[in-house]
Protein backbone atom coordinates (compact mmCIF):
# COMPACT_ATOMS: atom_id res chain seq x y z
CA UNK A 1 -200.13 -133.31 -49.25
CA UNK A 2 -201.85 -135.09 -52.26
CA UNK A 3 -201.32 -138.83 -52.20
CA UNK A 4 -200.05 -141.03 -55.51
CA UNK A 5 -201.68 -143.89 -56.04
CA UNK A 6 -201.84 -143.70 -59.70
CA UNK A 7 -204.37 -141.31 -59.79
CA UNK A 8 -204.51 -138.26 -62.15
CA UNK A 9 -203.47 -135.38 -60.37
CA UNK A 10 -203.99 -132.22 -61.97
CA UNK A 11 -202.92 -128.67 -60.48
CA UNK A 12 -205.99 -126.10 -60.06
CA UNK A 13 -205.87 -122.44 -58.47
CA UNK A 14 -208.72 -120.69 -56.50
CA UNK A 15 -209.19 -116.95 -55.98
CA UNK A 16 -211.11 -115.06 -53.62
CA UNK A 17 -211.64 -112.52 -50.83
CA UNK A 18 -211.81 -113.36 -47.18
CA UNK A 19 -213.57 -111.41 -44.60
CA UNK A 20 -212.84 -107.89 -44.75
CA UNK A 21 -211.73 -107.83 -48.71
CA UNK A 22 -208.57 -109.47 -48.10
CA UNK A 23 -207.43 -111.36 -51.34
CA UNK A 24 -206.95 -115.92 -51.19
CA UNK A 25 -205.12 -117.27 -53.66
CA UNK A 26 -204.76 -121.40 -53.36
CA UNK A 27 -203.19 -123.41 -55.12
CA UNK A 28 -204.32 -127.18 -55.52
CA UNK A 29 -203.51 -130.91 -56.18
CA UNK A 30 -206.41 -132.92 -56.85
CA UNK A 31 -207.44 -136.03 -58.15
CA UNK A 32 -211.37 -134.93 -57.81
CA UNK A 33 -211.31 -131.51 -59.14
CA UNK A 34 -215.89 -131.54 -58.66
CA UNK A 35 -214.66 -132.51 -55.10
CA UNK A 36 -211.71 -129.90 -54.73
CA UNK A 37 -213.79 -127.04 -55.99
CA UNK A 38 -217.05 -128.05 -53.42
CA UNK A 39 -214.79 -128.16 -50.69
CA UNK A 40 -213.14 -124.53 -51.51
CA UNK A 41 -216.81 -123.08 -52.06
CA UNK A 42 -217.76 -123.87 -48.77
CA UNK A 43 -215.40 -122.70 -46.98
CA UNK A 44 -215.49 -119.54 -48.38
CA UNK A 45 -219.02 -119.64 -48.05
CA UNK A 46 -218.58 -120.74 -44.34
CA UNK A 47 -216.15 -118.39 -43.28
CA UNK A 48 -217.57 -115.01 -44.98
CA UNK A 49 -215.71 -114.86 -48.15
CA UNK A 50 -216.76 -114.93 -51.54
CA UNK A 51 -215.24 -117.21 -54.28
CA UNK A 52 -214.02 -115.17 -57.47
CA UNK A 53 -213.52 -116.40 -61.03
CA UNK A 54 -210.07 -117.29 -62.36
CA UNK A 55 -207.76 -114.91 -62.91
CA UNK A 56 -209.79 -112.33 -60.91
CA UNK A 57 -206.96 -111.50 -58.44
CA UNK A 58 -203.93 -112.83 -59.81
CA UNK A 59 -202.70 -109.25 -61.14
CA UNK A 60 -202.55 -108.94 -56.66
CA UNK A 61 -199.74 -111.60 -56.25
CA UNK A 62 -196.39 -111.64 -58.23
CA UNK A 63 -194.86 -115.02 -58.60
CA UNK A 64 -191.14 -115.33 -57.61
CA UNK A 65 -188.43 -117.72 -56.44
CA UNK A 66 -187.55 -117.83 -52.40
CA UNK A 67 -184.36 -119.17 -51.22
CA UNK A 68 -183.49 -120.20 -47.70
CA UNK A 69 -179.77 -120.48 -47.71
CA UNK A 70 -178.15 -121.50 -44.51
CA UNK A 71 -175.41 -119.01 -43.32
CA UNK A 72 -173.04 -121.72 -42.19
CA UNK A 73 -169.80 -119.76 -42.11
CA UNK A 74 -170.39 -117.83 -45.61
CA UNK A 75 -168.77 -114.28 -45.69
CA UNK A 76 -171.96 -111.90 -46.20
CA UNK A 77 -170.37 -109.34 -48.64
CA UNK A 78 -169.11 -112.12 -50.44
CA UNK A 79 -172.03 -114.10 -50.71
CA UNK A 80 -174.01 -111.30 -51.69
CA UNK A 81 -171.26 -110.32 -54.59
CA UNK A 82 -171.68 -113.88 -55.95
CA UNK A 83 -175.62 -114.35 -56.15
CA UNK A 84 -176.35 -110.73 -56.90
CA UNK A 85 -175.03 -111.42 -61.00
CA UNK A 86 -177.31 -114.39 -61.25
CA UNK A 87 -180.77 -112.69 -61.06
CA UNK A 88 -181.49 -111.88 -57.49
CA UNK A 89 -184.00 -109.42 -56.65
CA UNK A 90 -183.65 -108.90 -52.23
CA UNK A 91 -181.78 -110.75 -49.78
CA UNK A 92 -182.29 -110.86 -46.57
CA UNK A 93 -180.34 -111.88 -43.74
CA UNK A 94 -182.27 -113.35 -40.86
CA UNK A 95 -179.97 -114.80 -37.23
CA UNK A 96 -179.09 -118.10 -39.19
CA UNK A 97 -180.35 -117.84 -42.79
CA UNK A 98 -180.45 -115.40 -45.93
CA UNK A 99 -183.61 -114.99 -47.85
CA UNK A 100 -182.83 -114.56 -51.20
CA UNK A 101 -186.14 -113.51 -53.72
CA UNK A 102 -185.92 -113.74 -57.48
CA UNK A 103 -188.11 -113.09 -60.35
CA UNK A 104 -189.53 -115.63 -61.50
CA UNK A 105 -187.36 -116.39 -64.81
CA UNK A 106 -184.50 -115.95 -62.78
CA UNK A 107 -185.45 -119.15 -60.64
CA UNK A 108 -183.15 -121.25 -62.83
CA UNK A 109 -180.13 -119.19 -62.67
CA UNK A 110 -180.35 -118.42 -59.08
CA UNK A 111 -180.38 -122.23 -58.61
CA UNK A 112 -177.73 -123.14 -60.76
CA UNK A 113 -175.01 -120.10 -59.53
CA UNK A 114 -176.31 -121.73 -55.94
CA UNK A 115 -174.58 -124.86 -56.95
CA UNK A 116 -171.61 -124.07 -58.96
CA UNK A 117 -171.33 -122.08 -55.02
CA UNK A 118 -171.76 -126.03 -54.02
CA UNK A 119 -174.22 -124.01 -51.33
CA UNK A 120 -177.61 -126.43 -50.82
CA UNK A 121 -180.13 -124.14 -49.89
CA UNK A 122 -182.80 -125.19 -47.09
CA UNK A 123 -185.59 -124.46 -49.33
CA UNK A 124 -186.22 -123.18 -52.53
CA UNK A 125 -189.85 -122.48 -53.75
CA UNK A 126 -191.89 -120.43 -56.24
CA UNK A 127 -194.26 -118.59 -54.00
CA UNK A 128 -196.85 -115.73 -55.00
CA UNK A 129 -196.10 -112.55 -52.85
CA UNK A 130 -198.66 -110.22 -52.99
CA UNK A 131 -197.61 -107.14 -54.44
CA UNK A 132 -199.69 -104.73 -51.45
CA UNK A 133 -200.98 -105.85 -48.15
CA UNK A 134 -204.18 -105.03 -46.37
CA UNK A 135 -204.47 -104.62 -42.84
CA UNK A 136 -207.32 -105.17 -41.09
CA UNK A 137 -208.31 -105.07 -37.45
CA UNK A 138 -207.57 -107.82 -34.81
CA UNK A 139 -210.79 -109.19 -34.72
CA UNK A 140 -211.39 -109.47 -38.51
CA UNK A 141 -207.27 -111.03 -39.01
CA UNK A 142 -208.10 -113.79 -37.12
CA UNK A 143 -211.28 -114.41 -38.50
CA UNK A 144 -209.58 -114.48 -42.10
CA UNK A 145 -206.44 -116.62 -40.85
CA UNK A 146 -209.02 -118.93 -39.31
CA UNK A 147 -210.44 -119.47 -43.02
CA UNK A 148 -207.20 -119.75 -43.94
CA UNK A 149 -206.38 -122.79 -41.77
CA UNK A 150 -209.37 -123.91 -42.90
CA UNK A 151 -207.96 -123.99 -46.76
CA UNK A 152 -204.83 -125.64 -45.20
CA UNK A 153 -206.56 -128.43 -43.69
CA UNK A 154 -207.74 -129.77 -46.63
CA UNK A 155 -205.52 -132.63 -48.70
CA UNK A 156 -205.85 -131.11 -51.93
CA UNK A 157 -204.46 -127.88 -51.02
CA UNK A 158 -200.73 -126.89 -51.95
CA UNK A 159 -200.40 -123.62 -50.91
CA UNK A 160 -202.34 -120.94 -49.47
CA UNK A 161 -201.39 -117.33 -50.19
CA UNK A 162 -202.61 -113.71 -49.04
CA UNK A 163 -202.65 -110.11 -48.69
CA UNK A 164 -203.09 -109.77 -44.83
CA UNK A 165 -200.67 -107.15 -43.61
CA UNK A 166 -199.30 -109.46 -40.21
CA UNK A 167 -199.03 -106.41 -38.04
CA UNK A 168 -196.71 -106.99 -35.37
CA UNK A 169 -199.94 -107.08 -32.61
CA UNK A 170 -201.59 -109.65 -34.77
CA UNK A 171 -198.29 -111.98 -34.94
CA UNK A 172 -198.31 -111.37 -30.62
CA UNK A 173 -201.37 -112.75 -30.60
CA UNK A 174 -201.03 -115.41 -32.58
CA UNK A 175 -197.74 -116.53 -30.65
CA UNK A 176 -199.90 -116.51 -27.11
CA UNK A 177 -202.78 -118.46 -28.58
């Protein structure tokens, strides 16, 4: 979302708890890091949450490589033969896609037995899943996902991860909204 115009960019992480104890970690691009950290304070601050110090919550989130790989007309067995040998943790197979999860120092060898498959995955990403989820009440989800939008609004954020368990009623509700 950060723009270049030869500005310094430098990468900065936040960690916190939303309403109801549910663990934020975000991960920012800024330019303005005084600006960037005033922005995240206040919404935390807004919204019922309370900033934590670095490092604070990171033991909550494990960070690990996501693949999206089309299924095109790739044999399942097969595929999963191929990319199990190069470091692959879970894959799951979704109507049109595979999700394939690595550990993180298996990123690079995931990637490159992807191409010697000459397969071009739709996305691949290091993401932070958190290691348990939290589930909260209806009420209190959407007040945390609201903060959450809040975090995504803002330029200088990257990525916005959490521990909310998405119970199938919460993702119903979110759908109808």
């Amino acid at each position: 979302k950060a723009s270049s115009d030869g500005a310094n960019f430098q990468e900065v992480t936040f960690e916190g708890y939303g309403p109801g104890g549910v663990a934020v970690f975000i991960e920012c691009l800024t330019d303005n890091n005084n600006r960037t950290v005033g922005v995240i304070r206040s919404i935390f601050t807004k919204k019922g949450g309370t900033l934590g110090t670095n490092g604070s919550l990171s033991f909550l989130f494990e960070r690990k490589g996501v693949f999206t790989i089309p299924k095109g007309d790739l044999d399942p067995e097969e595929f999963e033969l191929e990319i199990i040998d190069a470091g692959v943790e879970d894959i799951e197979e979704e109507s049109d896609v595979f999700i394939v999860t690595t550990a993180l120092e298996d990123f690079g060898s995931v990637q490159k037995k992807l191409d010697e498959l000459n397969i071009e995955p739709e996305n691949s990403v290091l993401q932070r899943i958190p290691n348990d989820t939290k589930e909260l009440d209806t009420e209190s989800s959407i007040k945390f996902l609201r903060m959450v939008e809040d975090f995504e609004e803002d330029d200088d954020v990257q990525n916005v991860y959490h521990n909310l368990e998405m119970t199938s009623d919460l993702m119903n509700i979110l759908e109808n909204e």
